[in-house]
N, C-alpha and C. Protein backbone atom coordinates (compact mmCIF):
# COMPACT_ATOMS: atom_id res chain seq x y z
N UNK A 1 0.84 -1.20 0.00
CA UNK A 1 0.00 0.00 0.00
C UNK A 1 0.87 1.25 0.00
N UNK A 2 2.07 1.57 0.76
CA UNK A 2 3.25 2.66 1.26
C UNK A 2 3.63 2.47 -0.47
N UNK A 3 3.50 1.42 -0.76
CA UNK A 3 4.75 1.54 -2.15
C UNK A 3 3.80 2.13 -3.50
N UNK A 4 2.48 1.57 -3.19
CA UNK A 4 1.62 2.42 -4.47
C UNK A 4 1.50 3.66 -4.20
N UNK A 5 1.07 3.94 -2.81
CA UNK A 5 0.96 5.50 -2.68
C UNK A 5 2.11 6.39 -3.32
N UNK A 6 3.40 5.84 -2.96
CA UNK A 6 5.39 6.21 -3.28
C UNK A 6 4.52 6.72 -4.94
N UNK A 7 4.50 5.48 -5.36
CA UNK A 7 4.84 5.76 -7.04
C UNK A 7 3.41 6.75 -7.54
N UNK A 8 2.18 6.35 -7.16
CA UNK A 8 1.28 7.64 -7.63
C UNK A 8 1.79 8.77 -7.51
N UNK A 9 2.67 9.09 -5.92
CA UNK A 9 3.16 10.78 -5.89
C UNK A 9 4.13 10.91 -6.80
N UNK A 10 5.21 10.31 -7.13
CA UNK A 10 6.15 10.31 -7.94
C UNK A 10 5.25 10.67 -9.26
N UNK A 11 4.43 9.75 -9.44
CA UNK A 11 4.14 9.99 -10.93
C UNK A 11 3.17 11.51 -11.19
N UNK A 12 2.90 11.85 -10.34
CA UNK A 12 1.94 12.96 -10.20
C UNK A 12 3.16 14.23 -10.42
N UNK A 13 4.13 14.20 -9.44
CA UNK A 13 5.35 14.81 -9.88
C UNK A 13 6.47 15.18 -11.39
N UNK A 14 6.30 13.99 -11.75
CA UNK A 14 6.90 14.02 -13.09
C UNK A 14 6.05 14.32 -14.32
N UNK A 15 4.61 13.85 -13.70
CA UNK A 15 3.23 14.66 -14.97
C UNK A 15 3.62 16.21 -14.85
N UNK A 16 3.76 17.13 -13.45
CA UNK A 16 3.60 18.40 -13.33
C UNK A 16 4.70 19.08 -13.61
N UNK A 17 6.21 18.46 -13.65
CA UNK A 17 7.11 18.96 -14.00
C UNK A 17 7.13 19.00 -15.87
N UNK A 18 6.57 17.80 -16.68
CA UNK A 18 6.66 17.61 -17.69
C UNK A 18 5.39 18.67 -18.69
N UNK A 19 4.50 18.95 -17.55
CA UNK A 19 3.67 20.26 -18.38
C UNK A 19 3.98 21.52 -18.04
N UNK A 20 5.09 21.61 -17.04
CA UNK A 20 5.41 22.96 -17.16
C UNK A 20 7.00 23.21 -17.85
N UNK A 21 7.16 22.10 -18.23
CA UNK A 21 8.75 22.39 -19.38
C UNK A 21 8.02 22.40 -20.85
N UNK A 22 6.59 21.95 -20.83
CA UNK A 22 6.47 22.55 -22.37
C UNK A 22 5.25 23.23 -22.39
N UNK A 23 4.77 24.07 -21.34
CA UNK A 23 3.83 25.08 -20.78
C UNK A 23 4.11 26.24 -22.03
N UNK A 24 2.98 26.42 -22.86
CA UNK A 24 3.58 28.03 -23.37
C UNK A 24 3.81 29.02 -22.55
N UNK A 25 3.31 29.29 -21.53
CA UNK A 25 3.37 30.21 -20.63
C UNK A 25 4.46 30.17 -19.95
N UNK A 26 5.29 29.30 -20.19
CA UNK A 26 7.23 29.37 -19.66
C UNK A 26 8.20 30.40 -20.30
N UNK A 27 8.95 30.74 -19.72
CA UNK A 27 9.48 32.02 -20.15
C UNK A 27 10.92 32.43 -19.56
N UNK A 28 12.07 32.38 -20.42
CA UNK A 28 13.36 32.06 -19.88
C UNK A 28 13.55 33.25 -18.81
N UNK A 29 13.70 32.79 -17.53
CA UNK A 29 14.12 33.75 -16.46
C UNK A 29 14.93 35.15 -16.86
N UNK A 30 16.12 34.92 -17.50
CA UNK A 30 17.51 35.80 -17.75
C UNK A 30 16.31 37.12 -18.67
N UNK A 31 15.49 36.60 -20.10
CA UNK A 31 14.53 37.50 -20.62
C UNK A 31 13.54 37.96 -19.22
N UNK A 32 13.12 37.53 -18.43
CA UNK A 32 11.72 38.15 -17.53
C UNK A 32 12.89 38.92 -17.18
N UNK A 33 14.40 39.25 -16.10
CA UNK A 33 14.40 39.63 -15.56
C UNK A 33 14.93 41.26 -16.25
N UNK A 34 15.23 40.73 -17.53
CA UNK A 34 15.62 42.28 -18.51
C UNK A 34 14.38 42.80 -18.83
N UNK A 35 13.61 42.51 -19.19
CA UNK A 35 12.39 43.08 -19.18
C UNK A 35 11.41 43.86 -18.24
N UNK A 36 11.85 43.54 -16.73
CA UNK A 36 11.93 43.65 -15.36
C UNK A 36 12.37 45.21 -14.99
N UNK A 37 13.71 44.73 -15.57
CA UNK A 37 14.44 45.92 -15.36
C UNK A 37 13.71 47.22 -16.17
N UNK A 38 14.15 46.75 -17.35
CA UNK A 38 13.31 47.93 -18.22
C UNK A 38 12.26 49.01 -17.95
N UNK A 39 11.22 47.76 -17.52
CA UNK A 39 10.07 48.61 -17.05
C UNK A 39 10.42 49.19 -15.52
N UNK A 40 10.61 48.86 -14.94
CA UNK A 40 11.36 50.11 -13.48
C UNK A 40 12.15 50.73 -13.91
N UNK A 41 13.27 50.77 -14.70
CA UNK A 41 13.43 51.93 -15.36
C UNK A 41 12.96 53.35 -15.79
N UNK A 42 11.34 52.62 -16.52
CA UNK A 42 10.56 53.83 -17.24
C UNK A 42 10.09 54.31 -15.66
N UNK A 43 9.27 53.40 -15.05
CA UNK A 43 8.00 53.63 -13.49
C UNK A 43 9.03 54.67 -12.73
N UNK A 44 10.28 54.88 -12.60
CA UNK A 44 11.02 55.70 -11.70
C UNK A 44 11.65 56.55 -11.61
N UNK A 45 11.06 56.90 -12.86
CA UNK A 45 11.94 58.05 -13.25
C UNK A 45 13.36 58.42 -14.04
N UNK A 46 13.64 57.21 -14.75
CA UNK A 46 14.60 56.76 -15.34
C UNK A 46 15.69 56.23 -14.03
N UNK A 47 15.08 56.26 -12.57
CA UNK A 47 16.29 55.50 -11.92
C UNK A 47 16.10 54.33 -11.59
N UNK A 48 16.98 53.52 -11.46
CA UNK A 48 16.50 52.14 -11.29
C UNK A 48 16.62 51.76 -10.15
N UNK A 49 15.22 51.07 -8.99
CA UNK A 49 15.71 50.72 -8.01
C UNK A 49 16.40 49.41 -7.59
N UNK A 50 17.01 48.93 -7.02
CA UNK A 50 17.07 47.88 -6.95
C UNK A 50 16.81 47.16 -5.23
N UNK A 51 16.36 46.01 -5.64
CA UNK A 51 16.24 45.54 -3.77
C UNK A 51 14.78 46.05 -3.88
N UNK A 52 14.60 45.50 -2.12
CA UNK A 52 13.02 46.15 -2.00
C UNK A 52 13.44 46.56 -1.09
N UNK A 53 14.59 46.79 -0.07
CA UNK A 53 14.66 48.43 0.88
C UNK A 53 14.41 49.58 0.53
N UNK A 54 13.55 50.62 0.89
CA UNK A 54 13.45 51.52 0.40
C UNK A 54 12.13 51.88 -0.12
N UNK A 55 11.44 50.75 -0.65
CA UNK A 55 10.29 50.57 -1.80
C UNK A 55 9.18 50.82 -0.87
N UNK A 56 9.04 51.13 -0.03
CA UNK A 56 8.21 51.50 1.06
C UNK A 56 6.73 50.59 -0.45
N UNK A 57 5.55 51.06 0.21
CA UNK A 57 4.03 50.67 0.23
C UNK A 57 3.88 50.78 -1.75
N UNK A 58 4.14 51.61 -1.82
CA UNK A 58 3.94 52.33 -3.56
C UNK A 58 5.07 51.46 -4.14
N UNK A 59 6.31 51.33 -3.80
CA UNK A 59 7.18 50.63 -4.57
C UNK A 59 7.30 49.35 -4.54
N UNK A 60 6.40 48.59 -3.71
CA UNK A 60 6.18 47.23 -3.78
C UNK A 60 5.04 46.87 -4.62
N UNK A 61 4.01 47.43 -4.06
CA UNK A 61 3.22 47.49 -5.48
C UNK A 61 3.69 47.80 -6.88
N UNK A 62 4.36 48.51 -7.45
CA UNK A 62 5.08 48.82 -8.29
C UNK A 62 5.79 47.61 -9.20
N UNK A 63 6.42 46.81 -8.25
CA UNK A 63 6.95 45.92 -8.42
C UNK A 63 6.36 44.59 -9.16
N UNK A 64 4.98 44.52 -7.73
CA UNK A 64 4.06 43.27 -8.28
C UNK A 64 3.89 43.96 -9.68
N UNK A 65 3.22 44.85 -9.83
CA UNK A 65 2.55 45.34 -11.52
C UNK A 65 3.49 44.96 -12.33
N UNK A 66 4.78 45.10 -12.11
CA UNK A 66 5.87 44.96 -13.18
C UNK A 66 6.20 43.91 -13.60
N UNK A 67 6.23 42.70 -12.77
CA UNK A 67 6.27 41.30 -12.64
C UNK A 67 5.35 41.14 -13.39
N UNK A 68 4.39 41.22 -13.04
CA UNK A 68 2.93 40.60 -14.12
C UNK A 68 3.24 41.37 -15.35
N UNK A 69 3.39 42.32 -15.43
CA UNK A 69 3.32 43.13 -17.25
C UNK A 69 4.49 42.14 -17.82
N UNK A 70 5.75 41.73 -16.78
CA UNK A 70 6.86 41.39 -17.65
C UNK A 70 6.51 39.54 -17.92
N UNK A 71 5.87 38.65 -17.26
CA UNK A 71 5.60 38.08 -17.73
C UNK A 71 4.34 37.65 -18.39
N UNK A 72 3.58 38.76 -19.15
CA UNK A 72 2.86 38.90 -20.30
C UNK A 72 2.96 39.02 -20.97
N UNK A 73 4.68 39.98 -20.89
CA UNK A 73 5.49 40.11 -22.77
C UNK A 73 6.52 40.16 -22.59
N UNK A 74 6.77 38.53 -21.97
CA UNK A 74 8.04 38.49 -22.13
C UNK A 74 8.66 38.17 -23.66
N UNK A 75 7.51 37.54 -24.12
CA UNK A 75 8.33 37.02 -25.65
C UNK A 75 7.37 38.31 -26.64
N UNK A 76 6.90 38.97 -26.31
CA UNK A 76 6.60 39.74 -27.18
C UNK A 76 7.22 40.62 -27.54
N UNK A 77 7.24 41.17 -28.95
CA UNK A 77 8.27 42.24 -29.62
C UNK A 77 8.36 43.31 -29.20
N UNK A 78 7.55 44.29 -28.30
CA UNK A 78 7.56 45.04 -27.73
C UNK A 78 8.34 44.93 -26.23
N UNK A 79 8.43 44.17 -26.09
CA UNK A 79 9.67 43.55 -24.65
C UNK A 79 11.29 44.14 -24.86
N UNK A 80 11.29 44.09 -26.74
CA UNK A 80 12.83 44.32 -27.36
C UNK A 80 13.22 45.51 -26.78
N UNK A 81 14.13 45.73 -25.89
CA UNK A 81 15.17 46.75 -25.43
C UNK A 81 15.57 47.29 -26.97
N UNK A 82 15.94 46.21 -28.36
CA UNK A 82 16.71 47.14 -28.97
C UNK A 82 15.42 47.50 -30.23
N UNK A 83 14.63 47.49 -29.74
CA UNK A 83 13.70 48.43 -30.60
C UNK A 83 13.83 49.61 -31.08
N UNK A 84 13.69 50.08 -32.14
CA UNK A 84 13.93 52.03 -32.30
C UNK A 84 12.85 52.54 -32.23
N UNK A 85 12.85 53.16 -31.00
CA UNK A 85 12.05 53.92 -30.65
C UNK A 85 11.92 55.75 -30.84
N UNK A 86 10.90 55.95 -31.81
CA UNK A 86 10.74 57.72 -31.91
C UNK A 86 9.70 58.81 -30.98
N UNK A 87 9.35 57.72 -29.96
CA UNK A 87 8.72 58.91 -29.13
C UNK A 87 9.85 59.67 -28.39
N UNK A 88 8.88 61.33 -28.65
CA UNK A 88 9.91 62.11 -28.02
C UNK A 88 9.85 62.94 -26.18
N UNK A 89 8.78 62.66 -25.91
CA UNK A 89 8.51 62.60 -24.55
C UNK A 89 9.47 62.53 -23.27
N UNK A 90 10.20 60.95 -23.66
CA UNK A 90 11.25 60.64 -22.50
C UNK A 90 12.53 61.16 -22.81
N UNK A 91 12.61 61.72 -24.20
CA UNK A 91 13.73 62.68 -24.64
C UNK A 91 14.04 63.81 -24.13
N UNK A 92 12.95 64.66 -24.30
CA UNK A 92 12.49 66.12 -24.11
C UNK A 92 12.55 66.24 -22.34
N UNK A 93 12.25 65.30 -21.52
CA UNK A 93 12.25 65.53 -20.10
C UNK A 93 13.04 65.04 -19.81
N UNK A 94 14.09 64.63 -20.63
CA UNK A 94 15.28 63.84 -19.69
C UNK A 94 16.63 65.20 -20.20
N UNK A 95 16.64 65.28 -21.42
CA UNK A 95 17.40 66.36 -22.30
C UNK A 95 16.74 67.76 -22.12
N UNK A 96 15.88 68.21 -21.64
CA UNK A 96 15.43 69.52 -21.62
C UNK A 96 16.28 71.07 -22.39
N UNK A 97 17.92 70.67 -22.24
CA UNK A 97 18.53 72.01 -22.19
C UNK A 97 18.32 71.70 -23.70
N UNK A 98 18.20 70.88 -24.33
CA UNK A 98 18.39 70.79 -26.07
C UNK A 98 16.88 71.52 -27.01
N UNK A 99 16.00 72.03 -25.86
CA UNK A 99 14.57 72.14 -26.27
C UNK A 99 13.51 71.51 -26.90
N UNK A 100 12.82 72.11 -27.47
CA UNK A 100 12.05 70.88 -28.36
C UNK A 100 12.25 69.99 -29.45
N UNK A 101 12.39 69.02 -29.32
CA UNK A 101 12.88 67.89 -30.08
C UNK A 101 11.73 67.46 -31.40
N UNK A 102 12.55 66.88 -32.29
CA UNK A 102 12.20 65.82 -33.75
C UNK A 102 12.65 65.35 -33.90
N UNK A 103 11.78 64.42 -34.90
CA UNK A 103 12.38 63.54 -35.73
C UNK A 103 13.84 62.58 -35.09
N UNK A 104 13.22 62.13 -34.02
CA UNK A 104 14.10 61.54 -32.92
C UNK A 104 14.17 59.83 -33.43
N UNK A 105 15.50 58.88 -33.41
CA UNK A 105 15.26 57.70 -33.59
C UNK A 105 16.52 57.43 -32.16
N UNK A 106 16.20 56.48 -31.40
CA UNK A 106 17.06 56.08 -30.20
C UNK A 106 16.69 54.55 -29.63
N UNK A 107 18.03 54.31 -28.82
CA UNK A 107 17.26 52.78 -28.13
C UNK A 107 17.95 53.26 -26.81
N UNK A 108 16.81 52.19 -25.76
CA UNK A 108 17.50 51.93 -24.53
C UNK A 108 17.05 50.71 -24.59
N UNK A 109 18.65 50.27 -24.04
CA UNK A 109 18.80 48.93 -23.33
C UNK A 109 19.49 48.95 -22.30
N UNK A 110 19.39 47.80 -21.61
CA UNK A 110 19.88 47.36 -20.02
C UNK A 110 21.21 46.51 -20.51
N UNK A 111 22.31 47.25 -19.77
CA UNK A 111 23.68 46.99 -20.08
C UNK A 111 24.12 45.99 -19.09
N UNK A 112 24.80 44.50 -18.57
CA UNK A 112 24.91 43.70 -17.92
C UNK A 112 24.16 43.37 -17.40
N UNK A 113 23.06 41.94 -18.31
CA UNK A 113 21.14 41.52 -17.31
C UNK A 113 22.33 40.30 -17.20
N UNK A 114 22.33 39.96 -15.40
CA UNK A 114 22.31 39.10 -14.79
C UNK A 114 21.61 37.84 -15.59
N UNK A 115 22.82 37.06 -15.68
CA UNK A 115 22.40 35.76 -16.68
C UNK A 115 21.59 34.34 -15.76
N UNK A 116 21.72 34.82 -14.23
CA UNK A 116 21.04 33.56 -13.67
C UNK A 116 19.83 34.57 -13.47
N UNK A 117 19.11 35.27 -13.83
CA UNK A 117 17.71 35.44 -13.93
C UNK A 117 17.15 35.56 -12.13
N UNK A 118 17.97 36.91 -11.51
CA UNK A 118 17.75 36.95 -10.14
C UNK A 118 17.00 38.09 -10.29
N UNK A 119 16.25 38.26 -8.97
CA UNK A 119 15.63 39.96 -8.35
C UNK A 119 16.58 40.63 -9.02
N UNK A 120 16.16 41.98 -10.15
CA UNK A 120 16.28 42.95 -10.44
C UNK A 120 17.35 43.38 -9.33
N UNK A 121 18.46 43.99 -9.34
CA UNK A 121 19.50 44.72 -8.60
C UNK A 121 19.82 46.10 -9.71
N UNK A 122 20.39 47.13 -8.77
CA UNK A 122 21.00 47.97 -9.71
C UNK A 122 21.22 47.65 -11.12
N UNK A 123 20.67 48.66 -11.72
CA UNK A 123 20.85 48.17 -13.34
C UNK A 123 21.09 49.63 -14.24
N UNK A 124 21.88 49.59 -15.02
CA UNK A 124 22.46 50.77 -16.07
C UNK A 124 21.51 50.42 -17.19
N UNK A 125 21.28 51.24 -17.39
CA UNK A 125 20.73 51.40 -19.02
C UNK A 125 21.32 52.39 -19.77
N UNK A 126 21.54 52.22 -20.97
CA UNK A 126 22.07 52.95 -22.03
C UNK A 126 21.06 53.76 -22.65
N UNK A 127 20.77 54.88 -23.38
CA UNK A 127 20.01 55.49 -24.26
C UNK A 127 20.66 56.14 -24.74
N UNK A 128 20.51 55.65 -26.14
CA UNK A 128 21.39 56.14 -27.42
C UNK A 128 21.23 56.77 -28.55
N UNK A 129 20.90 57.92 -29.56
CA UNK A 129 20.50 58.17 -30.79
C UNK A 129 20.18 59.23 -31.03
N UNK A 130 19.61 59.82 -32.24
CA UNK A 130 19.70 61.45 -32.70
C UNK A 130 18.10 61.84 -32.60
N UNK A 131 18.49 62.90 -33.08
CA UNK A 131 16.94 63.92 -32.76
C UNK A 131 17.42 65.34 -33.60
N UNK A 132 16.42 65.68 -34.18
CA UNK A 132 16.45 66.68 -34.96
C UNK A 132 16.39 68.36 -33.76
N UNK A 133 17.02 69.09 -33.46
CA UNK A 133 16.43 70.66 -32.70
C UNK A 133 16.08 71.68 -33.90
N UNK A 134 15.27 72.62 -33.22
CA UNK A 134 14.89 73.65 -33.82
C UNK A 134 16.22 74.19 -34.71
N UNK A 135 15.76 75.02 -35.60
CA UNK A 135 16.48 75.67 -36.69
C UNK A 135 17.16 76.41 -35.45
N UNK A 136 18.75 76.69 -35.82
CA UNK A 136 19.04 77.78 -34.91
C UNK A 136 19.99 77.33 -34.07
N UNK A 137 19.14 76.04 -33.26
CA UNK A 137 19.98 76.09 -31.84
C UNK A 137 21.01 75.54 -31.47
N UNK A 138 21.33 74.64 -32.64
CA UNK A 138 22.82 74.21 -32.03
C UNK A 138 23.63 75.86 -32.35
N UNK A 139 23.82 76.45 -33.32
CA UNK A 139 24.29 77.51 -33.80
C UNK A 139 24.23 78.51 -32.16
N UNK A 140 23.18 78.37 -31.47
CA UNK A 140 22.71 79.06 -30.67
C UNK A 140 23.49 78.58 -29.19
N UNK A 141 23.60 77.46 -29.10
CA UNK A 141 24.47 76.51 -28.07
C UNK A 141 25.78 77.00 -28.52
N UNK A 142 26.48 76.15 -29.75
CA UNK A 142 27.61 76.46 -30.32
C UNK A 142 28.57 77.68 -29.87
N UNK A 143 27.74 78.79 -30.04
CA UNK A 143 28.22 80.27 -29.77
C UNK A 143 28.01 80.51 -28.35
N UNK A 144 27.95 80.24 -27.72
CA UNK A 144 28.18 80.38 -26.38
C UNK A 144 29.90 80.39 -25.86
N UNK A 145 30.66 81.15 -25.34
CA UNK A 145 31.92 81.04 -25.49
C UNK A 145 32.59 80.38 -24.15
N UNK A 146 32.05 79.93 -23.14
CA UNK A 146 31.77 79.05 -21.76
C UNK A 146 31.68 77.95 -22.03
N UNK A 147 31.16 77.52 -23.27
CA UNK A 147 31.09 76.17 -23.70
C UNK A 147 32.63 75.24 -24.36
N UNK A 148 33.41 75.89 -25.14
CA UNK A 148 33.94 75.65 -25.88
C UNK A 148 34.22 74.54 -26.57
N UNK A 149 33.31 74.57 -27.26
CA UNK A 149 33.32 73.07 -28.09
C UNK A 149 34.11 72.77 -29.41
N UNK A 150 34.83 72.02 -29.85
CA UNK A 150 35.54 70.83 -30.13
C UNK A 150 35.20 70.69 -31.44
N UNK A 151 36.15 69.97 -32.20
CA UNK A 151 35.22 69.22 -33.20
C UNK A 151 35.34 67.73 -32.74
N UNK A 152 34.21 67.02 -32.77
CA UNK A 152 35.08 65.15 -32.03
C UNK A 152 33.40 64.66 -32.82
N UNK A 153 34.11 63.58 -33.58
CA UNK A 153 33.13 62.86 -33.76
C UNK A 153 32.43 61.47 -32.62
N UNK A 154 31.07 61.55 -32.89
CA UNK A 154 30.91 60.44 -31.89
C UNK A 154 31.54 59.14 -32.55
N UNK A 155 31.48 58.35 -31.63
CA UNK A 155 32.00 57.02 -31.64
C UNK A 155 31.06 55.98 -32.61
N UNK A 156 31.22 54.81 -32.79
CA UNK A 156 30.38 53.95 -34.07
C UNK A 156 28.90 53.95 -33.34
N UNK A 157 28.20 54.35 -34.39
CA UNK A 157 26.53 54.33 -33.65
C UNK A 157 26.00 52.73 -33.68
N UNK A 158 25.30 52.43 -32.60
CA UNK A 158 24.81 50.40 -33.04
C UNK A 158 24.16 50.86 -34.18
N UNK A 159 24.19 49.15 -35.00
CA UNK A 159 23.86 49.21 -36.29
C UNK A 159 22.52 49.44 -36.72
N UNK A 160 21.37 49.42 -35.56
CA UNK A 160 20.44 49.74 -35.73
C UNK A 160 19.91 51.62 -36.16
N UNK A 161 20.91 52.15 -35.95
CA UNK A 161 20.65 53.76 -35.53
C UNK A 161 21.48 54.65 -36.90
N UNK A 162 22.58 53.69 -37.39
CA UNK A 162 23.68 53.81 -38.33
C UNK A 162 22.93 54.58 -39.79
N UNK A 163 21.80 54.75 -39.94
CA UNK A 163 20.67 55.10 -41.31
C UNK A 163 20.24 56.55 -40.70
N UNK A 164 20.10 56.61 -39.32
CA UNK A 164 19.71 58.12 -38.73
C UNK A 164 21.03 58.76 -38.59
N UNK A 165 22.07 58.33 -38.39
CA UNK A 165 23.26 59.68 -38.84
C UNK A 165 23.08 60.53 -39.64
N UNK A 166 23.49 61.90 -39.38
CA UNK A 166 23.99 62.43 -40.92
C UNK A 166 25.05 62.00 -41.47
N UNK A 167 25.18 61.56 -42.77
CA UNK A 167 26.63 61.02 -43.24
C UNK A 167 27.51 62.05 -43.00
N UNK A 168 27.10 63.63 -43.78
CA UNK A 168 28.56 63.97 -43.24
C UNK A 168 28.42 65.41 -42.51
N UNK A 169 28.06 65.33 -41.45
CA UNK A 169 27.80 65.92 -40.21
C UNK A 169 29.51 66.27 -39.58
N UNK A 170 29.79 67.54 -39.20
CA UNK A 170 30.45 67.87 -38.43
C UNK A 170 30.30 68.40 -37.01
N UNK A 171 30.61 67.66 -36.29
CA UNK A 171 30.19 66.87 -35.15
C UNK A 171 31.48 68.17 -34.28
N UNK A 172 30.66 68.73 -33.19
CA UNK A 172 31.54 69.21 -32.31
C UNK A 172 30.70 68.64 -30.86
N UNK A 173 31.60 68.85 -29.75
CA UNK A 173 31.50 68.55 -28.53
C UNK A 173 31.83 69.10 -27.67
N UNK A 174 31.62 69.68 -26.26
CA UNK A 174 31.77 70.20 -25.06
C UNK A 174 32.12 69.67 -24.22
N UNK A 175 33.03 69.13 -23.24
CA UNK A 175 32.69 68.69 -21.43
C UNK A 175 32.11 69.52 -20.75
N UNK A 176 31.79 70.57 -21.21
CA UNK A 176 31.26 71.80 -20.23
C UNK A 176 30.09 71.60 -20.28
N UNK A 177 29.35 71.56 -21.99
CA UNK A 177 28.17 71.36 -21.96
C UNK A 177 27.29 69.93 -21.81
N UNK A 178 27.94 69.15 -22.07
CA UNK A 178 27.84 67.45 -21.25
C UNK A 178 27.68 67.81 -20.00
N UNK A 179 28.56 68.35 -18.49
CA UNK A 179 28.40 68.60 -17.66
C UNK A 179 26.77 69.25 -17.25
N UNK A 180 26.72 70.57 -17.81
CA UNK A 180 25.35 71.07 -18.16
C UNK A 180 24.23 70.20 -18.39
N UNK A 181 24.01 69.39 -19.10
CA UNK A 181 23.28 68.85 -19.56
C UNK A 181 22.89 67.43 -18.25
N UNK A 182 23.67 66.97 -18.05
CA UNK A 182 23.54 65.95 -17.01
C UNK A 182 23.90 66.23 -15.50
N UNK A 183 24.36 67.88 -15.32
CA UNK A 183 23.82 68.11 -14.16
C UNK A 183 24.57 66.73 -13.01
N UNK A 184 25.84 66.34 -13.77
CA UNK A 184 26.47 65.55 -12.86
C UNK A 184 25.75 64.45 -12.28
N UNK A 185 24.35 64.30 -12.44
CA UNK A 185 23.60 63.32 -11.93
C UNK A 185 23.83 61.89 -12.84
N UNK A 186 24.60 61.37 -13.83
CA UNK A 186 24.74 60.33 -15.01
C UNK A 186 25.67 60.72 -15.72
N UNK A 187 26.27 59.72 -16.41
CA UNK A 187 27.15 60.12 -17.60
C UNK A 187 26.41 60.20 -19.04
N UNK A 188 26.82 61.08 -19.90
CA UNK A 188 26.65 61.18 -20.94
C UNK A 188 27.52 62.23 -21.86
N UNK A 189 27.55 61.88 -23.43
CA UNK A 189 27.76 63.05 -24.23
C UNK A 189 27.46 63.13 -25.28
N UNK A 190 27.53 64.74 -26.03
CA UNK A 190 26.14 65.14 -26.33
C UNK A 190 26.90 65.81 -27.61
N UNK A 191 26.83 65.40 -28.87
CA UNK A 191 27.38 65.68 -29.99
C UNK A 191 26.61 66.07 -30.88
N UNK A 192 27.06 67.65 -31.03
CA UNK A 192 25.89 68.46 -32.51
C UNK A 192 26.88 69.09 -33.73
N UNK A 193 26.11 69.16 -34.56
CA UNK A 193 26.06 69.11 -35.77
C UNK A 193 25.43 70.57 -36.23
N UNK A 194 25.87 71.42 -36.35
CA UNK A 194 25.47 73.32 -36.51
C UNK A 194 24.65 72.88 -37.71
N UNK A 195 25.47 71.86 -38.73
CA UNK A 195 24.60 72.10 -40.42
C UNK A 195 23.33 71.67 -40.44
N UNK A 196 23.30 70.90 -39.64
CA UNK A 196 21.47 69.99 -39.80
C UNK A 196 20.87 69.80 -38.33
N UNK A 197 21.89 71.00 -37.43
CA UNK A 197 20.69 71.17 -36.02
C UNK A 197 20.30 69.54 -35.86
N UNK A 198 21.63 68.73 -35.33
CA UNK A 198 21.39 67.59 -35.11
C UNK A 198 22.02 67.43 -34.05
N UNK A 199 21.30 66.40 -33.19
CA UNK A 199 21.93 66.19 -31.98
C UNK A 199 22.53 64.29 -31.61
N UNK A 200 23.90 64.51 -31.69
CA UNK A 200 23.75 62.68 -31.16
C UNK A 200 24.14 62.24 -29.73
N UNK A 201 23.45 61.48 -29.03
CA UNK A 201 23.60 61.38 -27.42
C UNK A 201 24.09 60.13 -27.27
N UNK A 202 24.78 59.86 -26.07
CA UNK A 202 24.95 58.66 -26.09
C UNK A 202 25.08 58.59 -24.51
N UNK A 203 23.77 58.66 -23.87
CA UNK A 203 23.91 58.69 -22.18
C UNK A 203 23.92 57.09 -21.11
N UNK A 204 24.16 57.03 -20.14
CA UNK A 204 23.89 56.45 -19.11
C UNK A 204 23.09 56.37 -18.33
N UNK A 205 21.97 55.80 -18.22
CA UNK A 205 21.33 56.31 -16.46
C UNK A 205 21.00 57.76 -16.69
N UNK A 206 20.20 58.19 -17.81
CA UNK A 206 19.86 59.82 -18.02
C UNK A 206 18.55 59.87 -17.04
N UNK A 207 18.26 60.91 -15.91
CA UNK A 207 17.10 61.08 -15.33
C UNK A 207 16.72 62.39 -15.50
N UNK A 208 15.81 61.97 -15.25
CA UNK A 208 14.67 63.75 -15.33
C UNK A 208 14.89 64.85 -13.96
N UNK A 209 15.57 66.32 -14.86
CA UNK A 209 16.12 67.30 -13.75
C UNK A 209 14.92 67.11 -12.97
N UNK A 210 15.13 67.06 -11.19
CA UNK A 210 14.41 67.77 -10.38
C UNK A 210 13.27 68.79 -10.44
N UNK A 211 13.98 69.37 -11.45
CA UNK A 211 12.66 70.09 -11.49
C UNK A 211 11.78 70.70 -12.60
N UNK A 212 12.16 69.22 -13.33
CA UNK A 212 10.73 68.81 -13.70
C UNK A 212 9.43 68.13 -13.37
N UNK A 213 9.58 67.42 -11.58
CA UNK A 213 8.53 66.87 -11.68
C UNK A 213 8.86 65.32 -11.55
N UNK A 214 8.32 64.39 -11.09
CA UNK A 214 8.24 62.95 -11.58
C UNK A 214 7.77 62.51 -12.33
């Protein structure tokens, strides 16, 4: 009797393990937890928390929501970090000193996702790519004599972004105005182009000044 009961549980065990290894609803950990990241990324203001110290009442909730959105798309194409994305919204409030933005193409992705697929920890994200400014204002930046900018081209754009360059853009640069711009809060730098009022970024961990608001 001990020995049939043994093997029914056993076998009840190996039925439940064997429908959840070919469950559609399975979903490789290392993808949930980049996807994870991502979205606390956007929820915080472009900072990422990590841990749940801190997360007081709102940021635990936060969390659950994120968990569930991330495994709803985890395999969906919209999950892709390297998507090109042209909304200009998270541009405009993260970049403010550059003014109103166009014709923007950029990606963010999450730079080192933890390959054993753990709790979200500190996480960098990259945001990368150009955007058109008003007529004028690099010319208008440019001439500022506090700034003193450079000629330096940016570095190889990913191959996704490589069609939104200007081919032949002369590219100057600042540390002064990089400084400016990120407000020491992230790294980034910030390469324009006077002929086609073009801007190319290539930030870290870019968050929204203080005072703009959350």
């Amino acid at each position: 009797m001990v020995h049939l009961l043994h093997v029914a549980g056993r076998d009840r065990v190996y039925s439940r393990a064997h429908k959840e290894r070919n469950s559609p609803l399975r979903t490789d950990s290392s993808e949930l937890t980049a996807t994870i990241r991502r979205e606390m990324w956007g929820l915080w203001g472009g900072r990422l928390v990590g841990g749940m110290a801190g997360f007081g009442r709102r940021g635990v909730l936060a969390l659950g929501a994120v968990t569930l959105l991330a495994a709803c798309t985890a395999n969906s194409k919209s999950a892709d970090g390297t998507k090109v994305r042209t909304d200009l919204e998270p541009l405009e409030r993260r970049f403010a000193g550059l003014g109103p933005l166009s014709d923007a193409h950029w990606l963010g992705s999450v730079l080192g996702t933890d390959s054993r697929g753990s709790v979200p920890g500190p996480t960098d994200v990259r945001v990368v790519g150009t955007a058109q400014l008003r007529a004028g204002t690099v010319a208008a930046i440019t001439g500022a004599s506090r700034q003193s900018f450079q000629p330096e081209a940016p570095p190889q754009p990913p191959e996704k972004l490589a069609e939104f360059v200007p081919k032949d853009a002369r590219w100057v640069r600042s540390d002064s105005f990089d400084h400016d711009m990120t407000a020491g809060t992230y790294t980034g730098a910030f390469y324009l182009d006077p002929g086609t009022d073009t801007v190319y970024f290539d930030t870290t961990n870019p968050s929204v000044p203080a005072s703009s608001g959350p």
